[in-house]
C-alpha atoms as a PDB file:
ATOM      1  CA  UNK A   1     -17.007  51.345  10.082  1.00  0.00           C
ATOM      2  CA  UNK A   2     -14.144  50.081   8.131  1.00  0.00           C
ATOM      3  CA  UNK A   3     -14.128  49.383   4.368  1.00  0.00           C
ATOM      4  CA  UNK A   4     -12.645  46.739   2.409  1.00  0.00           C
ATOM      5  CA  UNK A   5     -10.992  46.760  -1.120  1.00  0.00           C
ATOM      6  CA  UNK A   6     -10.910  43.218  -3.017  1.00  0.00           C
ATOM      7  CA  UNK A   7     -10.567  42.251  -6.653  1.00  0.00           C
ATOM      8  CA  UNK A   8      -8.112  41.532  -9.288  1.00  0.00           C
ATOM      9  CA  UNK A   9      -7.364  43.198 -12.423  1.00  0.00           C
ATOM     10  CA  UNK A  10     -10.260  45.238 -13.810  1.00  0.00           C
ATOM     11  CA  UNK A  11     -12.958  44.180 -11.486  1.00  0.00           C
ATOM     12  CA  UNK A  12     -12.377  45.807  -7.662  1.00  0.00           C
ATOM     13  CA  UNK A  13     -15.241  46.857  -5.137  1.00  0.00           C
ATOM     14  CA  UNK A  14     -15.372  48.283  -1.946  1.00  0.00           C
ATOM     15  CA  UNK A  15     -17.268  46.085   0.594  1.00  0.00           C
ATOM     16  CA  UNK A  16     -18.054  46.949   4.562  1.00  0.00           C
ATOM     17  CA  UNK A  17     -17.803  44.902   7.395  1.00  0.00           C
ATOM     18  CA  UNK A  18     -20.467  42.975   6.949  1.00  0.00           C
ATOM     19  CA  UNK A  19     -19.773  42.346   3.166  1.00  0.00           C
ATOM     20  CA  UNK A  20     -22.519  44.558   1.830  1.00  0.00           C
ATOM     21  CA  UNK A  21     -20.923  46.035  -1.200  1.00  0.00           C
ATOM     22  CA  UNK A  22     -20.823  50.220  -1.652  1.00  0.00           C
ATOM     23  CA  UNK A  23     -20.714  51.992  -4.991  1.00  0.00           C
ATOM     24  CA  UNK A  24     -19.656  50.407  -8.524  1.00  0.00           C
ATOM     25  CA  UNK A  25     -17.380  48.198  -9.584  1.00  0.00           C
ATOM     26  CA  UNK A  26     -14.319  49.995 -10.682  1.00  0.00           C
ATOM     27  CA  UNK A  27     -11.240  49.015 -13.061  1.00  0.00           C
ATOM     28  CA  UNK A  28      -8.512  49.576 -10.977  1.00  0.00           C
ATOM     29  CA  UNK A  29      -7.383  49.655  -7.146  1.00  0.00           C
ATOM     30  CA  UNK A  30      -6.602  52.732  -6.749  1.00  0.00           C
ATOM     31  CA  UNK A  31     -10.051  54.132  -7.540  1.00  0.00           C
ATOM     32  CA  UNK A  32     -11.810  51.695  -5.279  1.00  0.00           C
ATOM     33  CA  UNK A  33      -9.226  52.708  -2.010  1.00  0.00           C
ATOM     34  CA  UNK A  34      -9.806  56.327  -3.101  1.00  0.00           C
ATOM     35  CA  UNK A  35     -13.415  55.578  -2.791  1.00  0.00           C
ATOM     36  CA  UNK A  36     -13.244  53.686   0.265  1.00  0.00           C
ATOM     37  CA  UNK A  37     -11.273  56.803   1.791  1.00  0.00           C
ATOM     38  CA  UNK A  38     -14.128  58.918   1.129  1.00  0.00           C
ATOM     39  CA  UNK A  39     -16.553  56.813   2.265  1.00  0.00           C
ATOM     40  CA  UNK A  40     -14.291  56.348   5.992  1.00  0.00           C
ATOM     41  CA  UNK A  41     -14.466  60.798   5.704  1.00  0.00           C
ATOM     42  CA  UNK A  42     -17.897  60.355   5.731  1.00  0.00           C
ATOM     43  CA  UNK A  43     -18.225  58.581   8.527  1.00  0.00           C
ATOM     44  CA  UNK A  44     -16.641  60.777  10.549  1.00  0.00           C
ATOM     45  CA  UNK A  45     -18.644  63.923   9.587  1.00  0.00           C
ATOM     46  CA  UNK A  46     -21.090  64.663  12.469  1.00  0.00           C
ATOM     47  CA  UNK A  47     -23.107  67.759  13.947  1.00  0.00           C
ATOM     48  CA  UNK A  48     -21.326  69.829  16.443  1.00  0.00           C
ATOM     49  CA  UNK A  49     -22.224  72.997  18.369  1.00  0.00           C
ATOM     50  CA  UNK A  50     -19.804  75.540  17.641  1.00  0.00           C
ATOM     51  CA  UNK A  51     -17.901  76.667  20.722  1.00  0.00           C
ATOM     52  CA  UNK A  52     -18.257  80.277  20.139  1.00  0.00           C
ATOM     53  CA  UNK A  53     -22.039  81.010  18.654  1.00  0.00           C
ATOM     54  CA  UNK A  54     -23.028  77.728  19.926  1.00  0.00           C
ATOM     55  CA  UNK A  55     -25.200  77.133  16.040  1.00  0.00           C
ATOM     56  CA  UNK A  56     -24.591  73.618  15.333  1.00  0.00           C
ATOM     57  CA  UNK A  57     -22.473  72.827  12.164  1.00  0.00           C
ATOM     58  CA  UNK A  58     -21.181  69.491  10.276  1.00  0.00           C
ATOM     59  CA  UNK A  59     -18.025  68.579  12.065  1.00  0.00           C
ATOM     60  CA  UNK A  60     -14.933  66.532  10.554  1.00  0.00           C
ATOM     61  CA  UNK A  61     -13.730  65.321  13.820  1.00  0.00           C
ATOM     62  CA  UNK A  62     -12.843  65.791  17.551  1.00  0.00           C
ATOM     63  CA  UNK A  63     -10.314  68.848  16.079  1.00  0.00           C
ATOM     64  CA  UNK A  64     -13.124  70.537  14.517  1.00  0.00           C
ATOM     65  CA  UNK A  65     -15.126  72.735  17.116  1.00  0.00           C
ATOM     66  CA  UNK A  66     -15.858  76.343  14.964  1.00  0.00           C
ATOM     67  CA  UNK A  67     -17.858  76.675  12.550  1.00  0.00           C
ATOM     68  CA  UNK A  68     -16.596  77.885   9.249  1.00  0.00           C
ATOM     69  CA  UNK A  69     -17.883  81.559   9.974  1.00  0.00           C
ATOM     70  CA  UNK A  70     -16.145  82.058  13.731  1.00  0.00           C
ATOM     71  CA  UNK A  71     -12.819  80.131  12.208  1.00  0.00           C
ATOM     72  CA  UNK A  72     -12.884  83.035   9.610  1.00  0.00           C
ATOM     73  CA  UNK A  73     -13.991  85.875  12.050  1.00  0.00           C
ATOM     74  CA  UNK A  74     -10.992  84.107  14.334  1.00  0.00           C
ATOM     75  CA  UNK A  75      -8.259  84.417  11.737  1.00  0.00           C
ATOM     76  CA  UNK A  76      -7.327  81.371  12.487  1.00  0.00           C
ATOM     77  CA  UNK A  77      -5.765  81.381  15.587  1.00  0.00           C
ATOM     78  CA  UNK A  78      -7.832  78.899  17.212  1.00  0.00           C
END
């Protein structure tokens, strides 16, 4: 889902697609992108079965297949 900054001055929001607004109203730009970022990382988080002990996990992507504990045991190199 993409995300939308708009304002002027010290009134910005963050809006979706379909122009529902997210969060507060904040003074300047740079904290509405910044929350607009987070809310994109958010989007992306989903559950994943971890390729080694198979115990699902919240993944950040396509790149993220281990969960925290195997990536640790791994060292690593995967």
């Amino acid at each position: 889902m993409g995300y939308q900054v708009s304002g002027s001055g010290f009134s910005w929001r963050v809006t979706d697609a379909a122009g529902v607004q997210h969060g507060q109203y904040y003074r300047n730009n740079a904290d509405a992108f910044e929350f607009a970022k987070r809310l994109e990382q958010a989007d992306k988080v989903h559950t994943r079965s971890c390729l080694c002990c198979t115990v699902d996990f919240k993944s950040e992507g396509a790149h993220n297949r281990m969960c925290s504990k195997c990536r640790q045991l791994s060292g690593g190199m995967m």
